[in-house]
Protein backbone atom coordinates (compact mmCIF):
# COMPACT_ATOMS: atom_id res chain seq x y z
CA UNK A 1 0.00 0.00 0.00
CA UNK A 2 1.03 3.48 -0.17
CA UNK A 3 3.01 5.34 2.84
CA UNK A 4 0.44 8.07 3.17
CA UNK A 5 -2.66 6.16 2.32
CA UNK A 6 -4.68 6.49 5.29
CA UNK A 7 -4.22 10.78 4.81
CA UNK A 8 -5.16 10.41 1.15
CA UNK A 9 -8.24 8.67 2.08
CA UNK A 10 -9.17 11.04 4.69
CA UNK A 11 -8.81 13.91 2.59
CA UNK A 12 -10.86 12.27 -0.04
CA UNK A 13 -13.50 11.21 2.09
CA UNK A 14 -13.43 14.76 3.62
CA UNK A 15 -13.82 16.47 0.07
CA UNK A 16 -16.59 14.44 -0.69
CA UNK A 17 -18.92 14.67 2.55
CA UNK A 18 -17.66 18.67 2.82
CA UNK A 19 -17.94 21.17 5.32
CA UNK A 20 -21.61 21.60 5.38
CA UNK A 21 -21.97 17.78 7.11
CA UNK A 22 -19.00 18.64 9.42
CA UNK A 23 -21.83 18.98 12.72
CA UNK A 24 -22.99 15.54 12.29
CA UNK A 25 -20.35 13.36 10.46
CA UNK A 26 -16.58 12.35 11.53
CA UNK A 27 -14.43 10.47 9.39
CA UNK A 28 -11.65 8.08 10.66
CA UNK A 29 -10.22 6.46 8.14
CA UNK A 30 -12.39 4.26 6.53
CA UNK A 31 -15.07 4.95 9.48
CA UNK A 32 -18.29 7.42 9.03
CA UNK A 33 -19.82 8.03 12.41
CA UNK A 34 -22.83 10.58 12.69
CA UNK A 35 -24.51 11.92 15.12
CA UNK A 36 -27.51 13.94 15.58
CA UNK A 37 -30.11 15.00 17.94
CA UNK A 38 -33.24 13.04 16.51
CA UNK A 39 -33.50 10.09 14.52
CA UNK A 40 -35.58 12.59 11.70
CA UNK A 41 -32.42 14.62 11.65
CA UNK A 42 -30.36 11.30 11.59
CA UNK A 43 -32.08 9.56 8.58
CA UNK A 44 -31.49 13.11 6.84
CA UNK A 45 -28.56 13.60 6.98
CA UNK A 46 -27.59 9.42 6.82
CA UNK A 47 -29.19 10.02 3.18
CA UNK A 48 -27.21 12.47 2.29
CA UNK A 49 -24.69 10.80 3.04
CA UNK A 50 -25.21 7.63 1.92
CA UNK A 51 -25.91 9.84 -1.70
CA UNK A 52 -22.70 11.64 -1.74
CA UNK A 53 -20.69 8.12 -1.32
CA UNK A 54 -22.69 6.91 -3.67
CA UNK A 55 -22.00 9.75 -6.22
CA UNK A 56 -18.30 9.25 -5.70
CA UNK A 57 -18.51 5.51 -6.44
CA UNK A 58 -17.39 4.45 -2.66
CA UNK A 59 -19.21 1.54 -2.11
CA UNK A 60 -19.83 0.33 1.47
CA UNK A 61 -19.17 -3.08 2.78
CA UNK A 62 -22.83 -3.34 4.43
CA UNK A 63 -21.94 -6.06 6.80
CA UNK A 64 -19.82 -4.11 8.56
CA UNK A 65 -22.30 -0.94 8.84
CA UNK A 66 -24.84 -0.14 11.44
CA UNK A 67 -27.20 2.60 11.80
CA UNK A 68 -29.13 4.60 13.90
CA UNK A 69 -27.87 3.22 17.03
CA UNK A 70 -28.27 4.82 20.47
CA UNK A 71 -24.75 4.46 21.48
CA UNK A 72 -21.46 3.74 19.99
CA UNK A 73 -17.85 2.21 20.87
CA UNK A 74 -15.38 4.07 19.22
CA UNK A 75 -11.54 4.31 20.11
CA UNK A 76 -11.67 3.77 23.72
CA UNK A 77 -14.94 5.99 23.94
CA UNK A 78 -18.90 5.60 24.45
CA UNK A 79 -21.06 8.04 22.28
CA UNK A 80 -24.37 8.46 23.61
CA UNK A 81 -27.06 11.07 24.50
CA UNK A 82 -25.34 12.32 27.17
CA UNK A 83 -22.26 12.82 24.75
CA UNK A 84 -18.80 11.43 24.95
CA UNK A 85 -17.53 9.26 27.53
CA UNK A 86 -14.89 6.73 28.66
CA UNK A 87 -15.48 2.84 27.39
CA UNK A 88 -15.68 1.35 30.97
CA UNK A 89 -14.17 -1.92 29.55
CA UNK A 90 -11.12 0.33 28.54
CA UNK A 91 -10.65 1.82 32.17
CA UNK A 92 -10.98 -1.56 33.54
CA UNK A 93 -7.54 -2.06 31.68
CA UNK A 94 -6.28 0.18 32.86
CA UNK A 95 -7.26 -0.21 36.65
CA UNK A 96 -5.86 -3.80 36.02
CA UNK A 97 -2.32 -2.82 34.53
CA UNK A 98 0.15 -4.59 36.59
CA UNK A 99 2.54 -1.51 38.66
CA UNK A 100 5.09 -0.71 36.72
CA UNK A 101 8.85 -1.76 37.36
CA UNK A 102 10.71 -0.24 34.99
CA UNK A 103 11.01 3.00 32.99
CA UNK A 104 9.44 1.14 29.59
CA UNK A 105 6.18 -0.20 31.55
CA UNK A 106 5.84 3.68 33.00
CA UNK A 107 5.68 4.72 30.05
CA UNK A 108 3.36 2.35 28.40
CA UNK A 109 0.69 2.76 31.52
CA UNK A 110 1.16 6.62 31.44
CA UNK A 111 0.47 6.39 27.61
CA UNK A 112 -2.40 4.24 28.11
CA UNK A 113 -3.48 6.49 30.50
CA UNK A 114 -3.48 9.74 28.80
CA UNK A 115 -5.54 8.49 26.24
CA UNK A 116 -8.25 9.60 28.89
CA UNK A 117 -6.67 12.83 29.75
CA UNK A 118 -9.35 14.98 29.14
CA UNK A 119 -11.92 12.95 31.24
CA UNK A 120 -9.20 13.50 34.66
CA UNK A 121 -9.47 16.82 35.89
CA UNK A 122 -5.53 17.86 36.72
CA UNK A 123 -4.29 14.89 34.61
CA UNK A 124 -0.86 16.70 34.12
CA UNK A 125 -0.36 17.13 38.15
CA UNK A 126 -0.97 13.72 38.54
CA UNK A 127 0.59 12.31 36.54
CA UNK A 128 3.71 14.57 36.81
CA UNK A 129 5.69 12.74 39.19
CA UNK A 130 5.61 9.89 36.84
CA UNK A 131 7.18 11.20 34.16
């Protein structure tokens, strides 16, 4: 494959969706995720959608879609009503990580952690004295 493929693909699926979808869609490589307030809204804008790709001959492995779903697993994160969250399932790995003994497993569990920065008020302080 090419080096830069994933980018190209991004920017390609970005040019094609555009800016005027940008509230309710986010692309991630070669995954569409939208989100709206009502499921009217929803199969509105999933239809435009779904006509755009369509357009731009991208077909869609349909197996591996789902739609109009209350809540979502996404990287580590629940999407829901009440927004975006932490995947419970992911934290438990992290409550389980073993204590670190060296300098390389510190840094693994403080990367692992940080993936959930934003959710841990003061995340730098407390994590400072690790690093």
């Amino acid at each position: 494959g090419l080096h830069n493929s994933g980018a190209t693909w991004q920017r390609l699926v970005d040019s094609i969706l555009g800016p005027s979808l940008e509230p309710y869609v986010f692309c991630y490589l070669d995954d569409v995720i939208l989100v709206t307030q009502t499921f009217e809204e929803h199969l509105r804008i999933l239809d435009e959608v779904l006509k755009r790709l369509h357009t731009a001959g991208i077909t869609l492995s349909w197996d591996k879609c789902h739609f109009c779903r209350s809540e979502l697993r996404y990287l580590g994160h629940v999407v829901n009503e009440h927004g975006l969250g932490v995947d419970p399932a992911k934290v438990q790995a992290i409550l389980d990580f073993p204590t670190p003994k060296t300098v390389k497993q510190v840094r693994r569990f403080t990367g692992l952690a940080s993936w959930y920065r934003r959710f841990i008020p003061n995340f730098s302080q407390i994590i400072a004295p690790l690093t």
